[in-house]
Protein backbone atom coordinates (compact mmCIF):
# COMPACT_ATOMS: atom_id res chain seq x y z
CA UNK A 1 60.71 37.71 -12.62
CA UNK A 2 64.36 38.47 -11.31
CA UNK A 3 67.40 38.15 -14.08
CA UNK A 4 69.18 35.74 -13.33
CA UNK A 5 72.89 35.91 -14.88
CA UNK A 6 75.11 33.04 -16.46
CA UNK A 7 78.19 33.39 -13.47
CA UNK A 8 80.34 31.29 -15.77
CA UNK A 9 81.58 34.75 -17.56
CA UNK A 10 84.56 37.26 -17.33
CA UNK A 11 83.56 40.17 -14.71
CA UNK A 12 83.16 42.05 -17.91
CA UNK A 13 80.77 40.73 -19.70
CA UNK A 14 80.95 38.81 -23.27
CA UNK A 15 81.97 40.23 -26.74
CA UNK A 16 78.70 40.75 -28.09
CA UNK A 17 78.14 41.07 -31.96
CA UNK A 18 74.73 42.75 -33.85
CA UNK A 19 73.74 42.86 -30.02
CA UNK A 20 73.36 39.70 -30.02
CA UNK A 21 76.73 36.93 -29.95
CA UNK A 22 78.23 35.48 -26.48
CA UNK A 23 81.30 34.03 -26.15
CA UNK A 24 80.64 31.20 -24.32
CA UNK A 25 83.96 29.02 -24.07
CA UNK A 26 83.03 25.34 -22.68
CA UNK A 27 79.82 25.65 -23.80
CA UNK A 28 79.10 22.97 -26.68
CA UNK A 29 75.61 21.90 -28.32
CA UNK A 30 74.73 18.49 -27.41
CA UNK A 31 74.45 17.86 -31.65
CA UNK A 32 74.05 14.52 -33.00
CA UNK A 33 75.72 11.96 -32.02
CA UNK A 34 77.54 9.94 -35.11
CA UNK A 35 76.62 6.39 -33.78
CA UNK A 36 75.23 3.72 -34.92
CA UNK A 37 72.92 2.58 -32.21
CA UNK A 38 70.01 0.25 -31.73
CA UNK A 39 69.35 0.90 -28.49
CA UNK A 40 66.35 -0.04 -26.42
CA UNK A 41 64.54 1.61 -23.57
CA UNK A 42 66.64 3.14 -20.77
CA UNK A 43 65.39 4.89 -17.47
CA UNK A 44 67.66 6.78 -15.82
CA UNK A 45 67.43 8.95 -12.60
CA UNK A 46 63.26 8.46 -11.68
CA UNK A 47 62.94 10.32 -8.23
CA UNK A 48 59.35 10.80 -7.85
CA UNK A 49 58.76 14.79 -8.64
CA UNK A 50 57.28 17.03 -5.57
CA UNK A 51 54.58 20.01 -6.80
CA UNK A 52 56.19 22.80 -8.40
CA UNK A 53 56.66 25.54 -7.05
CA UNK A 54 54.87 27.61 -9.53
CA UNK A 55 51.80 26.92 -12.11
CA UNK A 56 54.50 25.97 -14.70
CA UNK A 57 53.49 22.32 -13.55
CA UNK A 58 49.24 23.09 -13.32
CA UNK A 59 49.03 21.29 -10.61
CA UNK A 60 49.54 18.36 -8.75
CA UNK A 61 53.26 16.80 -9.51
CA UNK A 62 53.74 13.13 -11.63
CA UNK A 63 56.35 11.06 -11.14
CA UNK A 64 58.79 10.67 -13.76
CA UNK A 65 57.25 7.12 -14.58
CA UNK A 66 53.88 8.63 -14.93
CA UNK A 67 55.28 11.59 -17.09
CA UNK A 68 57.39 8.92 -19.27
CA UNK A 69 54.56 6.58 -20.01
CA UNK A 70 52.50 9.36 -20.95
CA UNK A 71 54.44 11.61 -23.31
CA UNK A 72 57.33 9.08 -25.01
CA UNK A 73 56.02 8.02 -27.12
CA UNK A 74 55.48 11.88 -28.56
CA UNK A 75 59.41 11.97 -28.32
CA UNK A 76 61.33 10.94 -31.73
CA UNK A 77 64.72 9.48 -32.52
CA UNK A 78 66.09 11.64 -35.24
CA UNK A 79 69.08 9.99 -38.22
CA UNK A 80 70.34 12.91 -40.38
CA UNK A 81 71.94 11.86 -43.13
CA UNK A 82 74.77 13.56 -44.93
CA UNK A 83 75.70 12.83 -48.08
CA UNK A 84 78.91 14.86 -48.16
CA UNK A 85 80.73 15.77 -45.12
CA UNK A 86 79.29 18.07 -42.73
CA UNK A 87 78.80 19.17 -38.89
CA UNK A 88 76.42 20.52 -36.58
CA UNK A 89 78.44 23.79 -35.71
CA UNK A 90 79.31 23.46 -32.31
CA UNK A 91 79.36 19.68 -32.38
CA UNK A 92 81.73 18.05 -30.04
CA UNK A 93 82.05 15.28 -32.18
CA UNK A 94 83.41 17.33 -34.87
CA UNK A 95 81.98 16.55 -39.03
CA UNK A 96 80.32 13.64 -39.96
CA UNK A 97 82.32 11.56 -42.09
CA UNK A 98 81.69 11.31 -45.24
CA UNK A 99 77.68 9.24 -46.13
CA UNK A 100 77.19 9.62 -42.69
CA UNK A 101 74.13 9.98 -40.47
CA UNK A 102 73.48 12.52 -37.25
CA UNK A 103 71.29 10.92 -34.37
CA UNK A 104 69.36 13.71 -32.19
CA UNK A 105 65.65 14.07 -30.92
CA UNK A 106 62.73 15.52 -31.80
CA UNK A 107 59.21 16.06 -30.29
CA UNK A 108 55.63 16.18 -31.97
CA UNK A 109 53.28 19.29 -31.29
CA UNK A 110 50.25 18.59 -33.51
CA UNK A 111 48.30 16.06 -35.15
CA UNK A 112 48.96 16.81 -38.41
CA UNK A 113 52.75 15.68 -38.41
CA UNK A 114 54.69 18.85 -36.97
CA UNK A 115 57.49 17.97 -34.91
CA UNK A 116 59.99 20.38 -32.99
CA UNK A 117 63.98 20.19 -32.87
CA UNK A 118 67.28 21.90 -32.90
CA UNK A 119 68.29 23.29 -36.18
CA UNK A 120 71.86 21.93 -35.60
CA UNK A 121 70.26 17.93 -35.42
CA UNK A 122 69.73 18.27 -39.23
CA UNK A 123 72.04 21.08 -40.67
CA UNK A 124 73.31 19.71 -43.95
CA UNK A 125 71.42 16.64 -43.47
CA UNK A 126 70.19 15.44 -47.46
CA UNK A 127 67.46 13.24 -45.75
CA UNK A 128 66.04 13.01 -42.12
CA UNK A 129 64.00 9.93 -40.79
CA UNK A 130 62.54 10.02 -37.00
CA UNK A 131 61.16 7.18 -35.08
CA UNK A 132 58.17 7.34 -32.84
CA UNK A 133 57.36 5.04 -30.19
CA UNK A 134 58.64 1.53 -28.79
CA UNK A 135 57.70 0.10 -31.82
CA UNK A 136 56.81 2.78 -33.94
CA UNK A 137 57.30 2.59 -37.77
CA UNK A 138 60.79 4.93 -39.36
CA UNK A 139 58.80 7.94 -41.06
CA UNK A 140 60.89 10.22 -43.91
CA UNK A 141 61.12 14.01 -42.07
CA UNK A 142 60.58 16.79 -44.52
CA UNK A 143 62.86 19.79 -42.77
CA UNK A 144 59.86 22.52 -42.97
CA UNK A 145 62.61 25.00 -41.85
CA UNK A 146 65.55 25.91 -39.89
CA UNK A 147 66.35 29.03 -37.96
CA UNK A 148 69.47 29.16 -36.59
CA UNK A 149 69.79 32.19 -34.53
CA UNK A 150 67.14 30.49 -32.22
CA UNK A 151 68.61 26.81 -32.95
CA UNK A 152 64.49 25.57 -33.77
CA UNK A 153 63.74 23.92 -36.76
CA UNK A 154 60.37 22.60 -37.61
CA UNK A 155 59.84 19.01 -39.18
CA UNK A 156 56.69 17.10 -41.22
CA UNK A 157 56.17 13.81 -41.34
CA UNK A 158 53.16 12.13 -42.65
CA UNK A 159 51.21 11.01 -39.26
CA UNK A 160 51.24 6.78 -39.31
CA UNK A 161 47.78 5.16 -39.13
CA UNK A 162 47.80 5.29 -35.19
CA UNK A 163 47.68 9.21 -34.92
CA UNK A 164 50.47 10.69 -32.98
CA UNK A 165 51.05 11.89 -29.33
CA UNK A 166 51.71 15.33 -29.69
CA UNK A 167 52.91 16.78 -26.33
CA UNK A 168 51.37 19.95 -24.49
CA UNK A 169 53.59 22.79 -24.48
CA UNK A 170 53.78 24.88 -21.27
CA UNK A 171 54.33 28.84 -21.08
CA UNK A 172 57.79 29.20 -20.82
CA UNK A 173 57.59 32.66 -18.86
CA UNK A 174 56.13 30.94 -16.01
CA UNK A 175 59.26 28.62 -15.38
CA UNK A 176 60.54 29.34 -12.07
CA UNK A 177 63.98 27.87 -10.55
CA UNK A 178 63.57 24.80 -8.58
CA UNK A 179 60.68 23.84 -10.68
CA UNK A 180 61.11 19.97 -11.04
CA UNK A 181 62.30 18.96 -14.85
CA UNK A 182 62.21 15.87 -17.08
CA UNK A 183 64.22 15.39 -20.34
CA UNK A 184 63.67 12.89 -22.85
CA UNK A 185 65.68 11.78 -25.51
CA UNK A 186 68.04 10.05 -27.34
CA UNK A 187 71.37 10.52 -25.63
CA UNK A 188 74.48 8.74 -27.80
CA UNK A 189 72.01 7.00 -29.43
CA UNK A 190 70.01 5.07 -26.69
CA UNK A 191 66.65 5.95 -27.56
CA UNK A 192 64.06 6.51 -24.85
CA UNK A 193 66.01 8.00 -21.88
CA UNK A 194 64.97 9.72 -19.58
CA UNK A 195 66.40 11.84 -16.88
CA UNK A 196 65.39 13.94 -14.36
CA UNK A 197 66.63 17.08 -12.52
CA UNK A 198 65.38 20.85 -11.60
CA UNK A 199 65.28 23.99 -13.11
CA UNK A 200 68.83 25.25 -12.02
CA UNK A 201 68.06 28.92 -13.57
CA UNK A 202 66.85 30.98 -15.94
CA UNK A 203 67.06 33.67 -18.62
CA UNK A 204 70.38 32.55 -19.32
CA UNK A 205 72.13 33.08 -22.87
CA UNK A 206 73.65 31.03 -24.85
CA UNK A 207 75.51 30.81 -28.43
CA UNK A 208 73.27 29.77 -31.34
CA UNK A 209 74.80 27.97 -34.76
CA UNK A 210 75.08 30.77 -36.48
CA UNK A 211 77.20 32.76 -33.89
CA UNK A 212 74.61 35.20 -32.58
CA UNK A 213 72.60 34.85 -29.03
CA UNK A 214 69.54 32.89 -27.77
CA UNK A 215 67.77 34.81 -24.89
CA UNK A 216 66.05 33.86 -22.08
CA UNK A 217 67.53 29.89 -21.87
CA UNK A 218 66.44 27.66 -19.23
CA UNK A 219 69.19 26.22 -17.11
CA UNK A 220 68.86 22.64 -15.99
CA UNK A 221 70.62 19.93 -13.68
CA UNK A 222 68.63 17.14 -15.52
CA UNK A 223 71.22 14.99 -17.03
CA UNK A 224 71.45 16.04 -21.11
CA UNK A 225 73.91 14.32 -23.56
CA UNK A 226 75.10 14.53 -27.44
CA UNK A 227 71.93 13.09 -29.15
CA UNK A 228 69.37 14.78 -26.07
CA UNK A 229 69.46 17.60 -28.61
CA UNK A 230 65.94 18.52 -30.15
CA UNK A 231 64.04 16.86 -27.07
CA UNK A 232 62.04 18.22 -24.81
CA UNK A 233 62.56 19.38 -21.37
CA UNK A 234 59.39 18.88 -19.39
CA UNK A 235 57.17 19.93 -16.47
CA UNK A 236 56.34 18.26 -13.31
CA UNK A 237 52.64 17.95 -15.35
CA UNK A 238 54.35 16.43 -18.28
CA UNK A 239 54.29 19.85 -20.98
CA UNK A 240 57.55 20.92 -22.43
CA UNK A 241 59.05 23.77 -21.21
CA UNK A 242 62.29 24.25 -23.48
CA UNK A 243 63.94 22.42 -26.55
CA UNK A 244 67.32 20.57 -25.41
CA UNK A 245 70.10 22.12 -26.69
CA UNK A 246 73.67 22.62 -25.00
CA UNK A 247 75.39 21.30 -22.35
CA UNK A 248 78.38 22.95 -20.74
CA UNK A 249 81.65 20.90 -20.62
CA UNK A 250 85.22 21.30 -19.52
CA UNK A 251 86.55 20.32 -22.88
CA UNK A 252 83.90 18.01 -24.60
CA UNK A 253 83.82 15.86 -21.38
CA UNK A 254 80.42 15.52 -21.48
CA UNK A 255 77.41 16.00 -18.68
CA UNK A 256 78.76 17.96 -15.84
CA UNK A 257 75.09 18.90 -14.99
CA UNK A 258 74.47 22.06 -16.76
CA UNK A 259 72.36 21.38 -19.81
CA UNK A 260 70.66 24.34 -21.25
CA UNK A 261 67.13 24.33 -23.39
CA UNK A 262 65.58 26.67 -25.43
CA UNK A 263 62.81 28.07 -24.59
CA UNK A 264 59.38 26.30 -25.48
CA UNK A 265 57.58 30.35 -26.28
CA UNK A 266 60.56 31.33 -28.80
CA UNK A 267 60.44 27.33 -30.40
CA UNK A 268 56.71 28.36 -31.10
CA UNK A 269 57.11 31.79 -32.08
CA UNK A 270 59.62 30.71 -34.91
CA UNK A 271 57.60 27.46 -35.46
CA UNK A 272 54.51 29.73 -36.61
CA UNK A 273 56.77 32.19 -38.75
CA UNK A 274 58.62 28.94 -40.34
CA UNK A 275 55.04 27.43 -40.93
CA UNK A 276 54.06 30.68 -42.62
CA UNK A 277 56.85 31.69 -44.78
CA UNK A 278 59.76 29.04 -44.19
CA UNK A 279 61.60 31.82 -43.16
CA UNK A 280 62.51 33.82 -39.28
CA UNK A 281 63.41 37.24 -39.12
CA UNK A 282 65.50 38.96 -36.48
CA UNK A 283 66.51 42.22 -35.74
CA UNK A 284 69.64 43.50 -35.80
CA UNK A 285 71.83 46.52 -34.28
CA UNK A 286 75.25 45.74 -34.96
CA UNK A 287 77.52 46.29 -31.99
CA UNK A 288 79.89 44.49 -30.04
CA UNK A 289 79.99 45.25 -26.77
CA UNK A 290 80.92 44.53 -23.11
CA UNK A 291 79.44 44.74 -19.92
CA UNK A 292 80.17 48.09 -17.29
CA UNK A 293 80.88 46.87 -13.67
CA UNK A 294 81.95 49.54 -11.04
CA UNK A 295 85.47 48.23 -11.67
CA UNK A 296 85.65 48.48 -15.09
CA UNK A 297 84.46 52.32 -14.59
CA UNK A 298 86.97 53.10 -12.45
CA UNK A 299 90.09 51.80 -14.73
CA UNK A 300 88.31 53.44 -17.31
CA UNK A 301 87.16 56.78 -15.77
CA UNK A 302 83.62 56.24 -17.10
CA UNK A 303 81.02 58.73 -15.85
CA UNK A 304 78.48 55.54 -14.84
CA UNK A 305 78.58 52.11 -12.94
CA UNK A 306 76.48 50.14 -15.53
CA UNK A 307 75.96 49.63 -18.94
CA UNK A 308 77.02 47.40 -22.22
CA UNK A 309 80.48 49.44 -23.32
CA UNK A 310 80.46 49.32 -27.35
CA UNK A 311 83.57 47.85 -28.16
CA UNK A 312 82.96 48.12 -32.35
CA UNK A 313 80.09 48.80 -34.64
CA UNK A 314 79.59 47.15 -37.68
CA UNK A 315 80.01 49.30 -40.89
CA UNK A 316 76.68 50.74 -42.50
CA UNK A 317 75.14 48.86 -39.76
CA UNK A 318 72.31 50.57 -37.92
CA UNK A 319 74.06 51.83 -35.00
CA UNK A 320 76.50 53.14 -37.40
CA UNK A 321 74.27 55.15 -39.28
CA UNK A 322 72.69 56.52 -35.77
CA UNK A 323 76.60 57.74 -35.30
CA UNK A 324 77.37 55.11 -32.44
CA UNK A 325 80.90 54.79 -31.91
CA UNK A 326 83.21 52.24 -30.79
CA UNK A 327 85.91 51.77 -28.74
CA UNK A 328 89.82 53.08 -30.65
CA UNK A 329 91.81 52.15 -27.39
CA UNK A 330 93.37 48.54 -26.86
CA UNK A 331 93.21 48.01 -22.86
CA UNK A 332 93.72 45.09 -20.76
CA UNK A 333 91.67 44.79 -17.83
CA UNK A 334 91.66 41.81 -15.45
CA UNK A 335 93.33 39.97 -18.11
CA UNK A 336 90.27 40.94 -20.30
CA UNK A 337 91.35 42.52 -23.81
CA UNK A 338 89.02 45.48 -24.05
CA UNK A 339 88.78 48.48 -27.09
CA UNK A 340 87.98 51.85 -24.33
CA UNK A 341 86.54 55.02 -25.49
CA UNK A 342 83.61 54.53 -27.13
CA UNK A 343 79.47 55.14 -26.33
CA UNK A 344 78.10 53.62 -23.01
CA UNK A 345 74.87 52.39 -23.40
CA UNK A 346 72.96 53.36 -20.19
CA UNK A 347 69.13 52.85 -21.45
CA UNK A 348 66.99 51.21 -24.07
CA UNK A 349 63.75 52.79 -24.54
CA UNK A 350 63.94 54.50 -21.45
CA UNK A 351 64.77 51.53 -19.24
CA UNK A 352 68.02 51.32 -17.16
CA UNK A 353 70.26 49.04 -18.63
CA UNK A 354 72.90 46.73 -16.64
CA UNK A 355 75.03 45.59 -19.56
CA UNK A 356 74.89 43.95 -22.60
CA UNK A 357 71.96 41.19 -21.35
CA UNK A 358 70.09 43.59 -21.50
CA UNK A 359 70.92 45.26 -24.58
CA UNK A 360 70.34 41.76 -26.20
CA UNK A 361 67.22 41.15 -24.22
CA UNK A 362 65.78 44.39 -25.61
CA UNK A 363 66.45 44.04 -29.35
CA UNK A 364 65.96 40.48 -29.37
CA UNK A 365 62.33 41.35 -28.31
CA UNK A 366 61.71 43.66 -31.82
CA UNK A 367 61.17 43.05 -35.05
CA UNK A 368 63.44 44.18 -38.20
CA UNK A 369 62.44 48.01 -39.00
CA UNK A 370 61.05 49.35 -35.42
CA UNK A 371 62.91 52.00 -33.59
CA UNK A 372 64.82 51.83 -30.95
CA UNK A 373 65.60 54.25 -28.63
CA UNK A 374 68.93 54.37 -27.29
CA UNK A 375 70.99 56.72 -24.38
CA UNK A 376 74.32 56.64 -24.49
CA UNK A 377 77.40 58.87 -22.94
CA UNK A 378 80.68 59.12 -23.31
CA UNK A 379 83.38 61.59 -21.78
CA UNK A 380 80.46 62.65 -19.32
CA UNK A 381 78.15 63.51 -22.12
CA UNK A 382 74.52 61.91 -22.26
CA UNK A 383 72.54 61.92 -25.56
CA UNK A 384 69.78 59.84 -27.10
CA UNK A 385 69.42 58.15 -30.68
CA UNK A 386 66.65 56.66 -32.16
CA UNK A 387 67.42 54.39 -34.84
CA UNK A 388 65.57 52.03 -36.91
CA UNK A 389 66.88 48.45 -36.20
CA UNK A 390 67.83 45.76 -39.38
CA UNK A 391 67.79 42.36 -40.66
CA UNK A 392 70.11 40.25 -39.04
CA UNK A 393 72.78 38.82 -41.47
CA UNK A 394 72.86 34.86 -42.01
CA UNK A 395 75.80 34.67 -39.77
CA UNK A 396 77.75 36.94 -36.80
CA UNK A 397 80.04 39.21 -38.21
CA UNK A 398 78.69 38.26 -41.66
């Protein structure tokens, strides 16, 4: 499918760190909200949903009504509670106070008590508790696992004597733009909302809790608020499609109509490693860099039109030890602070690269310890590396 890239950006691209941060300015996780709520149902935007326009949906459309009564009552209201003072990082709201308690969403995905949210809903949280149904029982969570990097954490619960609605899960990949889409959630506490909307894009990128990138994030119009977070973004056939997780705002303002979700493929992927070994791993290259636009070459005098411009390279990294350099030269371009003179990244692995998306894109699909093969130039001169690619650290720049 075509890339589609975030337009909300300099014309240079973001400061990228490991290969893998974004600086994404007005962009804020929809975390917990710290309310106190006992809200009741609430419907809100139910426009009956056409056929998508691809086989993300299998099928013939459902309304919204149809595709609420059938999968809320898989769809949890999350409390996080905080002993001590603490903050989902990127919260607009700030850190909980002191003994307070987080509200979010959450979604189940099995029988056997496995539910799906954001790992920023319950960061810090000393005990979790989600609610299932209209008048579902309040179940103690055990947090299975959190990976930030991809903002998915995995939950347990001990299934109630009614079973639980776990809700089919779509492939991701097949998400097209325009495709119809559902959220449900728990927006400022008013549990069991739901809102509707379109796919707006995809294979966006976003800024995960712990600094470095998520790839591949579906873009949405469907109305998403603090506490949406950890919900799932569905189909026109009622299967979840992403993981709600940001919104954009000018300034903490709240929905403007660009809510962004994880996708529902990586949620699984680190769902299975968390269920195996409680832990996600995550390779790691350890640049910053910036994206080459004809522009930029020409202010520059670079030898190419395209390609991620490695601004600095973190120290016994491994793009330092394959002899990447960085940039030594403050510059100021288009009111953009950039460091010139180091490597151009032109290719990974033999595929044409347009900037730093794609650098991202590329290691974010490998595991710790494979190669990667990189071409580079600089002053005119091309050469190729191939380096073996690390363990992320816990945190960008850490």
């Amino acid at each position: 499918m075509d890339r589609i890239r975030r337009s909300a950006r300099s014309p240079f691209g973001s400061a990228l760190l490991g290969g893998l941060v974004v600086a994404v300015l007005g962009y804020v996780a929809i975390a917990a909200g710290w309310v106190e709520a006992d809200g009741g149902e609430s419907t809100i935007g139910a426009p009956p949903l056409s056929e998508p326009a691809s086989d993300a949906g299998g099928g013939k459309g459902l309304t919204v009504n149809e595709i609420y009564r059938q999968r809320a009552s898989g769809v949890a209201f999350v409390r996080a509670e905080s002993e001590t003072e603490s903050g989902a990082p990127f919260s607009p709201f700030g850190p909980s106070p002191r003994g307070g308690a987080a509200t979010g969403s959450a979604f189940v995905i099995d029988d056997e008590g496995h539910l799906l949210t954001n790992a920023h809903v319950v960061a810090g949280a000393d005990r979790v508790q989600v609610t299932l149904g209209e008048d579902g029982e309040t179940l103690d969570a055990e947090v299975l696992g959190r990976d930030p990097s991809t903002d998915v954490a995995l939950l347990e619960v001990d299934p109630p004597a009614g079973g639980l609605t776990p809700l089919p899960l779509a492939d991701s990949e097949q998400v097209q733009v325009g495709d119809p889409a559902v959220a449900i959630g728990n927006p400022f506490g008013l549990d069991r909302t739901a809102t509707a909307g379109i796919v707006s894009a995809i294979q966006r990128e976003i800024r995960a809790p712990n600094g470095f990138t998520i790839s591949d994030v579906i873009q949405t119009d469907a109305p998403i608020n603090p506490g949406n977070s950890g919900g799932p973004l569905l189909d026109a056939a009622g299967r979840v499609i992403g993981i709600n997780s940001q919104i954009e705002s000018a300034g903490g303002a709240g929905n403007v109509g660009i809510g962004f979700a994880v996708p529902i493929n990586t949620a699984q992927d680190v769902a299975g490693q968390l269920l195996d070994g409680g832990e996600v791993k995550h390779a790691f290259l350890g640049i910053t860099g910036a994206d080459v636009t004809p522009e930029l070459a020409d202010v520059l005098n670079l030898s190419v039109a395209r390609g991620a411009l490695v601004q600095e390279v973190v120290p016994d990294g491994p793009a330092d030890a394959a002899g990447i350099e960085g940039g030594s030269a403050e510059v100021s371009v288009g009111g953009t602070q950039l460091l010139a003179g180091g490597d151009v990244i032109i290719a990974v692995d033999g595929e044409q690269v347009a900037g730093m998306e794609d650098v991202i894109a590329a290691v974010n699909g490998k595991q710790p310890g494979d190669d990667v093969e990189l071409t580079l130039t600089r002053k005119g001169d091309e050469r190729t590396v191939t380096l073996e690619l690390g363990d992320r650290p816990a945190r960008a720049g850490g």
